[in-house]
N, C-alpha and C. Protein backbone atom coordinates (compact mmCIF):
# COMPACT_ATOMS: atom_id res chain seq x y z
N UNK A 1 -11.33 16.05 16.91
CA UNK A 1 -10.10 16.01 16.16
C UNK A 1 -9.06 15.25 16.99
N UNK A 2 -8.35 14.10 16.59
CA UNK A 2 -7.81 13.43 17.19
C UNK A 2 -6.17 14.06 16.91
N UNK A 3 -5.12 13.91 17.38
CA UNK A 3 -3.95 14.23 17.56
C UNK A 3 -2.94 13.42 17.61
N UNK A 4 -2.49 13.02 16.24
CA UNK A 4 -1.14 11.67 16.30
C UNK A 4 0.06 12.00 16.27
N UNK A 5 1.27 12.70 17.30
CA UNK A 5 2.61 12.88 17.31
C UNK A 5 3.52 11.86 17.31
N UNK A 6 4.09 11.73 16.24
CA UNK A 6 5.29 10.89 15.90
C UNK A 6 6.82 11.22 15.56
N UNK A 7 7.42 11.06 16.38
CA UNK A 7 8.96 10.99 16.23
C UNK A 7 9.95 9.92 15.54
N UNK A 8 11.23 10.62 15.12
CA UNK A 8 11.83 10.01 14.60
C UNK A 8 13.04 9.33 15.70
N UNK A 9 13.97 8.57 15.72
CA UNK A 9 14.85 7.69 16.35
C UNK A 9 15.97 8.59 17.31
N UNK A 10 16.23 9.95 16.87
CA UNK A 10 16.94 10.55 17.18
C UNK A 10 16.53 11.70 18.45
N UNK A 11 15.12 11.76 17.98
CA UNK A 11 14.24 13.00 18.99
C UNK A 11 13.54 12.04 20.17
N UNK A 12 13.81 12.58 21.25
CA UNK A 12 13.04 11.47 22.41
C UNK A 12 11.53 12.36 22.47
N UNK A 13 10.46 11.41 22.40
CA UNK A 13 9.27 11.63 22.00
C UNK A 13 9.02 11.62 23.81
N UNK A 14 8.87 12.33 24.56
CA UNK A 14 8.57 12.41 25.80
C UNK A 14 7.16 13.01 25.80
N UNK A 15 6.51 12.11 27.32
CA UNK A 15 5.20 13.08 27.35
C UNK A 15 4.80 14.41 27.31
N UNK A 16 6.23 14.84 27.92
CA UNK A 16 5.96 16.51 27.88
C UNK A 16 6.09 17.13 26.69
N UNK A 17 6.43 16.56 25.86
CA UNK A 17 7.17 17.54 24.44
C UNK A 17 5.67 17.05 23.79
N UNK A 18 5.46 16.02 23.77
CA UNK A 18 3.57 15.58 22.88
C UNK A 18 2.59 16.18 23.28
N UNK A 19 2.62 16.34 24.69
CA UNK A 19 1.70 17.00 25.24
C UNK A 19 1.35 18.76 24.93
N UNK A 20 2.87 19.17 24.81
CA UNK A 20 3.01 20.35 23.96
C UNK A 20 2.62 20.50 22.55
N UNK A 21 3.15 19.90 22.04
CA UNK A 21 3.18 19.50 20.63
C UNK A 21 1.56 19.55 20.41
N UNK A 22 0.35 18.67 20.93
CA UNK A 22 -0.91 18.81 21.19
C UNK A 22 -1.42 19.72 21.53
N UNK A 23 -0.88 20.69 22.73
CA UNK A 23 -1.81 21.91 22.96
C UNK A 23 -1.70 23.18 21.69
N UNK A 24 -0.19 23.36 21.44
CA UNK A 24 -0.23 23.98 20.06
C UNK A 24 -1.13 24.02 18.96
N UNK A 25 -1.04 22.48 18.55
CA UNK A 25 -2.00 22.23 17.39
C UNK A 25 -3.37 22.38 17.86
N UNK A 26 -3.72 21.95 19.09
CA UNK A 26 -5.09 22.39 19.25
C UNK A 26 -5.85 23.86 18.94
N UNK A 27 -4.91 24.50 19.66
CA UNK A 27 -4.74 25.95 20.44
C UNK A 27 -4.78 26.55 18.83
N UNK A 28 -3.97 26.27 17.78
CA UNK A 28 -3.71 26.82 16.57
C UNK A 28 -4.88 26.56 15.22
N UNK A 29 -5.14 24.97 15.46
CA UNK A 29 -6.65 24.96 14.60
C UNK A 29 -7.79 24.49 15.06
N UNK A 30 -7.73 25.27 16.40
CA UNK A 30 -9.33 24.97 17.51
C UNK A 30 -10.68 25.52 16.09
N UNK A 31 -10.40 26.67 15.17
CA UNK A 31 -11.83 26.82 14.34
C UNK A 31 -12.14 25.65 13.08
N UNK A 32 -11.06 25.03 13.24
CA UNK A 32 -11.32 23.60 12.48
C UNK A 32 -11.45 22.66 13.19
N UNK A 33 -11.75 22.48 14.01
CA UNK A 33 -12.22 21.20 15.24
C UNK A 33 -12.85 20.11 14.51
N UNK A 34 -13.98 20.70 13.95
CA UNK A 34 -14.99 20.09 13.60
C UNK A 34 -14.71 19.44 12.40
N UNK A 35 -13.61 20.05 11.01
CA UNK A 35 -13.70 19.79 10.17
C UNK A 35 -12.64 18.70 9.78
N UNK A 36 -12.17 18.49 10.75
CA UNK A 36 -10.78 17.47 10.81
C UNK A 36 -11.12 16.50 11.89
N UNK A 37 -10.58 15.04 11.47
CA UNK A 37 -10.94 13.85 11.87
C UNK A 37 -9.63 13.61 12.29
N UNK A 38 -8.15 14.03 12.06
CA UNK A 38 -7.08 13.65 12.66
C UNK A 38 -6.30 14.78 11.96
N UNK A 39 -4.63 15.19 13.27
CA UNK A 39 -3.54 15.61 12.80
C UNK A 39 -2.53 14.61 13.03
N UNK A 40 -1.89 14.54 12.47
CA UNK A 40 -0.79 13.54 12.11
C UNK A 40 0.63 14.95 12.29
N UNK A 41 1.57 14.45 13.54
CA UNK A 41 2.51 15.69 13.48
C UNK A 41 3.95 14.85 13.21
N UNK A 42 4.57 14.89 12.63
CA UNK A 42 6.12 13.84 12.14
C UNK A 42 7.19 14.79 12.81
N UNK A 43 7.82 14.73 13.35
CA UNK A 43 9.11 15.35 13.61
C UNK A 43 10.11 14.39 13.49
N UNK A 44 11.24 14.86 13.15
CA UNK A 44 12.59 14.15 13.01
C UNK A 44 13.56 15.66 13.30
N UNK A 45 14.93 15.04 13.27
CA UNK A 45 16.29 15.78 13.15
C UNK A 45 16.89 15.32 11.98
N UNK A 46 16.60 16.53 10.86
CA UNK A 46 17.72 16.29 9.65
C UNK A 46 19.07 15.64 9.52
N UNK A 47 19.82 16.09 10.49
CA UNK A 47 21.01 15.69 10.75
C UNK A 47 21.33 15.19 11.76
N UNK A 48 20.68 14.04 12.45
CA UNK A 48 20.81 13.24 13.89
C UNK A 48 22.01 13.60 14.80
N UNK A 49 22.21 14.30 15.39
CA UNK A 49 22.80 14.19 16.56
C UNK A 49 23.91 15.82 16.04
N UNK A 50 24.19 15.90 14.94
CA UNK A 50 25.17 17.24 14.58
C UNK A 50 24.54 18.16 15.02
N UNK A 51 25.22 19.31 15.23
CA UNK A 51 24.23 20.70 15.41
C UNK A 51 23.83 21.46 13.91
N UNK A 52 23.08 22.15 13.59
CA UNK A 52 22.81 23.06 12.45
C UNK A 52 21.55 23.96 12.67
N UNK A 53 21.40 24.98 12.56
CA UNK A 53 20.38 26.01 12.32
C UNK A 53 19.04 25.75 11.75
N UNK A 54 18.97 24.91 11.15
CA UNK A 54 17.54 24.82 10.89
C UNK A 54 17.61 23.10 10.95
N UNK A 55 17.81 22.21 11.75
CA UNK A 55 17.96 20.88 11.14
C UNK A 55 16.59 20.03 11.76
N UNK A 56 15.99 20.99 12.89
CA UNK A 56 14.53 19.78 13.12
C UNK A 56 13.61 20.64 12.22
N UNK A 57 12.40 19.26 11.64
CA UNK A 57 11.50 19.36 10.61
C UNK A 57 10.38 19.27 11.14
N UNK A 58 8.94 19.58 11.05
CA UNK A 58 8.44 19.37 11.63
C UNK A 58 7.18 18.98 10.47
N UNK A 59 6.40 18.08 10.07
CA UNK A 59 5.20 17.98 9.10
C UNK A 59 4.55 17.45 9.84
N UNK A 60 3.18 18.21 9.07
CA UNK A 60 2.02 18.09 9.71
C UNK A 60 0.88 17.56 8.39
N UNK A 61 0.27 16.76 8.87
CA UNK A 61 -0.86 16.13 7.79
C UNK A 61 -2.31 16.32 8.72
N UNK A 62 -3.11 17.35 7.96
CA UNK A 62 -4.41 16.69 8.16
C UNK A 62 -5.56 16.55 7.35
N UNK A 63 -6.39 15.41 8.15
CA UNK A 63 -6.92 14.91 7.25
C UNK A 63 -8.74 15.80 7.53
N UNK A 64 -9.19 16.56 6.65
CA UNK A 64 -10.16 16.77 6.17
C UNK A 64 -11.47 15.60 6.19
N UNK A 65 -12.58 15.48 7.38
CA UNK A 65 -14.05 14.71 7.23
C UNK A 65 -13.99 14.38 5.37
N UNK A 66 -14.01 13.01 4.48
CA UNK A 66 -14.62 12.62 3.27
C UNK A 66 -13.35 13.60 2.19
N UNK A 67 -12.58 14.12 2.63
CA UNK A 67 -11.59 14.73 2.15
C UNK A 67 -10.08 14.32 1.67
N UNK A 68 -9.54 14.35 0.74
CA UNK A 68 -7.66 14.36 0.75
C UNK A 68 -7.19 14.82 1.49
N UNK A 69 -5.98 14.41 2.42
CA UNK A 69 -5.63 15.10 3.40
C UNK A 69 -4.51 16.22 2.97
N UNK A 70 -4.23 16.59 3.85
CA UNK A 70 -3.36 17.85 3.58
C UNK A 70 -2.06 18.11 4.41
N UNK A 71 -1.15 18.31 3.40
CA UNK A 71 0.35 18.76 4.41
C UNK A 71 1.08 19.22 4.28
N UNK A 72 1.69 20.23 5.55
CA UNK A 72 3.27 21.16 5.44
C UNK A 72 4.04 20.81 5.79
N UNK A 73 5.09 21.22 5.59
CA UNK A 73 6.88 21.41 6.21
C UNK A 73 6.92 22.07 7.03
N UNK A 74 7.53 22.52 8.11
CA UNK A 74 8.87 23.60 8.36
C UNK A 74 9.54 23.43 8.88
N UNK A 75 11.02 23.95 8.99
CA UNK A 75 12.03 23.63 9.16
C UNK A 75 12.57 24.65 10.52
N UNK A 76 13.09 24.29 11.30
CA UNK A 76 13.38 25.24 12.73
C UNK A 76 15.01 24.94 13.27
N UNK A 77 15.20 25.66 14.20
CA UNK A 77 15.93 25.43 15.05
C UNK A 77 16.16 24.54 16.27
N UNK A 78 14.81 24.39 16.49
CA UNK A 78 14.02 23.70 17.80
C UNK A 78 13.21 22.96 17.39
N UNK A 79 12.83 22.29 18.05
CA UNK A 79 11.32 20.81 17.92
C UNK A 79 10.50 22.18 18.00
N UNK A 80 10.30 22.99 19.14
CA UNK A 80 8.82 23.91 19.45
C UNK A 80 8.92 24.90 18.23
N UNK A 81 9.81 25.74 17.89
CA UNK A 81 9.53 26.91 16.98
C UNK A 81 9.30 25.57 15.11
N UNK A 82 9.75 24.68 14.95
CA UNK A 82 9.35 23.81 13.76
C UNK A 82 8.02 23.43 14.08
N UNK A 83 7.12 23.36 15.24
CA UNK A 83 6.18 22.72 15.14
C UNK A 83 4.55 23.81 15.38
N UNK A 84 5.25 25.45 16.42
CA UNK A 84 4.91 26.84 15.96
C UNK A 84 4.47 26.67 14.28
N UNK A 85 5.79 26.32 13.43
CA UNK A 85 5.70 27.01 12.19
C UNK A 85 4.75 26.27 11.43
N UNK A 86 4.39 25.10 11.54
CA UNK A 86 4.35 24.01 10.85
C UNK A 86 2.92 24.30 11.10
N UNK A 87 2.31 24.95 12.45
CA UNK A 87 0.56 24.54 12.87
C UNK A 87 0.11 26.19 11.83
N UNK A 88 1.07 27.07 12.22
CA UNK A 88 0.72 28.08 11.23
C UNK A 88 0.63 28.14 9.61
N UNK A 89 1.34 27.21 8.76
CA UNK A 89 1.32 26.87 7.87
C UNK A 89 -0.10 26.19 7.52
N UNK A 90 0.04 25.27 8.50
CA UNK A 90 -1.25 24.30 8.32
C UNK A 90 -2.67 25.07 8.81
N UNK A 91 -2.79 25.89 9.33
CA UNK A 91 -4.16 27.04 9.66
C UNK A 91 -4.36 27.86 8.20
N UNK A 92 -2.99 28.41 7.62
CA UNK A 92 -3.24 29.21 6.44
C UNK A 92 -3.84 28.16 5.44
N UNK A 93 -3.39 26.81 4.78
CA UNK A 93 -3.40 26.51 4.08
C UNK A 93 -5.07 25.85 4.16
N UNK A 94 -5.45 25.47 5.61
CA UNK A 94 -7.02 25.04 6.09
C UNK A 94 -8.01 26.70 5.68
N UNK A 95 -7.60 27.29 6.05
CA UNK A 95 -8.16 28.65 5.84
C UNK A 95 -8.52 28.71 4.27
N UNK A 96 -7.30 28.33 3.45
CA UNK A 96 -7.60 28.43 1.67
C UNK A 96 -8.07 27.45 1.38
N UNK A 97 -8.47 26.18 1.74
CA UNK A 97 -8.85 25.06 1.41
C UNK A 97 -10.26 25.25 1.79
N UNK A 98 -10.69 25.97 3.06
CA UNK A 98 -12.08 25.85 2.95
C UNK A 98 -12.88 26.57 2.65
N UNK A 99 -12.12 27.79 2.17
CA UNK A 99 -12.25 28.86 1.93
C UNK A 99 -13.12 29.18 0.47
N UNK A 100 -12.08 28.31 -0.14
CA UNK A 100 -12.19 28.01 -1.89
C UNK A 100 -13.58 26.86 -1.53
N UNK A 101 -13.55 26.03 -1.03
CA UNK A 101 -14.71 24.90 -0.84
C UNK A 101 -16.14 26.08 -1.10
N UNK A 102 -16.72 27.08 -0.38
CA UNK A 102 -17.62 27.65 -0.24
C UNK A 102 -17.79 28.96 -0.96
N UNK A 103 -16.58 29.73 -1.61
CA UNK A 103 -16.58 30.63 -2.16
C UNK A 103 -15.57 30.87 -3.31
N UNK A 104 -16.17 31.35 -4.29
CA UNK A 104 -16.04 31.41 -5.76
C UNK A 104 -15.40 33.11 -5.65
N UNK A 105 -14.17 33.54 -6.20
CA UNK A 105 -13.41 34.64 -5.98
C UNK A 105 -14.11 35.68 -5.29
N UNK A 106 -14.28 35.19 -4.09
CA UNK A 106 -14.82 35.92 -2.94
C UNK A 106 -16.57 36.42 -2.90
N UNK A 107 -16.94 35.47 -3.18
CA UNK A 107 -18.57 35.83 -3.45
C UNK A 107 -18.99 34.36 -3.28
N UNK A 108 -20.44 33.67 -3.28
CA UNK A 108 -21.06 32.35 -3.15
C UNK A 108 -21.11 32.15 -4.53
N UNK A 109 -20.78 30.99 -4.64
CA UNK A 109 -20.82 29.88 -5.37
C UNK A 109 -22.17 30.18 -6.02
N UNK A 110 -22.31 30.01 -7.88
CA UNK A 110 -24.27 30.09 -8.19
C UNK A 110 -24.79 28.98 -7.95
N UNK A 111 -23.80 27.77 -7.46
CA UNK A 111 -24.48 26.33 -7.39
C UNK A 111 -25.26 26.53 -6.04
N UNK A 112 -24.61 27.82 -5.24
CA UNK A 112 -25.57 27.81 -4.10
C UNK A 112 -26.83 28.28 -3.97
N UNK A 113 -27.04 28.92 -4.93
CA UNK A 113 -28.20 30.14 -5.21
C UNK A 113 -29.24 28.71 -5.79
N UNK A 114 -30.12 28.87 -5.20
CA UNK A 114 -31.31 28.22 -5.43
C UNK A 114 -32.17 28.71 -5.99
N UNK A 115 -32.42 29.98 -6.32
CA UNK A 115 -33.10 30.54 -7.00
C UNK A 115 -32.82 30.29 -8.88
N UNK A 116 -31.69 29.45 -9.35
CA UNK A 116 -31.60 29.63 -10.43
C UNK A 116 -32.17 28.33 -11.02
């Protein structure tokens, strides 16, 4: 799983903050390793340079092996707690996506049953 952090003009994209930014997302969808070919992480500041309570964003896209990719929001106080929120978003929503892929309202699929 490859790891693409991108900033916007206002946030200084430093090694240390990517490097973070990377162990998170790793650390957060290490049981999808396998099933993802890239995360794509966007951060910006809503409101460049003002102060406000929730104004850094943090989205996250990933892209699913032969798949549509997939993506959240969240909105923080901080670059780290927006990008916290954003890998948790993106674990729940990988969790229902592959979830639904293999199982039919919580039971196997009959396309799996070979016996029919």
């Amino acid at each position: 799983m490859q790891i693409q952090v991108n900033t916007d003009e206002s946030i200084e994209g430093s090694e240390a903050m990517t490097a973070g930014v990377e162990a998170v997302v790793t650390a957060t969808l290490a049981q999808f390793s396998d099933h993802l070919t890239r995360v794509e992480v966007h951060i910006s500041d809503e409101n460049a340079g003002k102060s406000g309570q929730r104004d850094k964003r943090c989205m996250m896209e990933a892209r699913p092996v032969h798949q549509q990719p997939l993506a959240v929001t969240h909105e923080a106080a901080t670059v780290d707690e927006a990008c916290v929120g954003a890998a948790k978003k993106l674990r729940s929503l990988l969790e229902s996506h592959f979830g639904k892929l293999h199982d039919v309202k919580g039971a196997p699929s009959i396309r799996d049953n070979e016996n029919r």
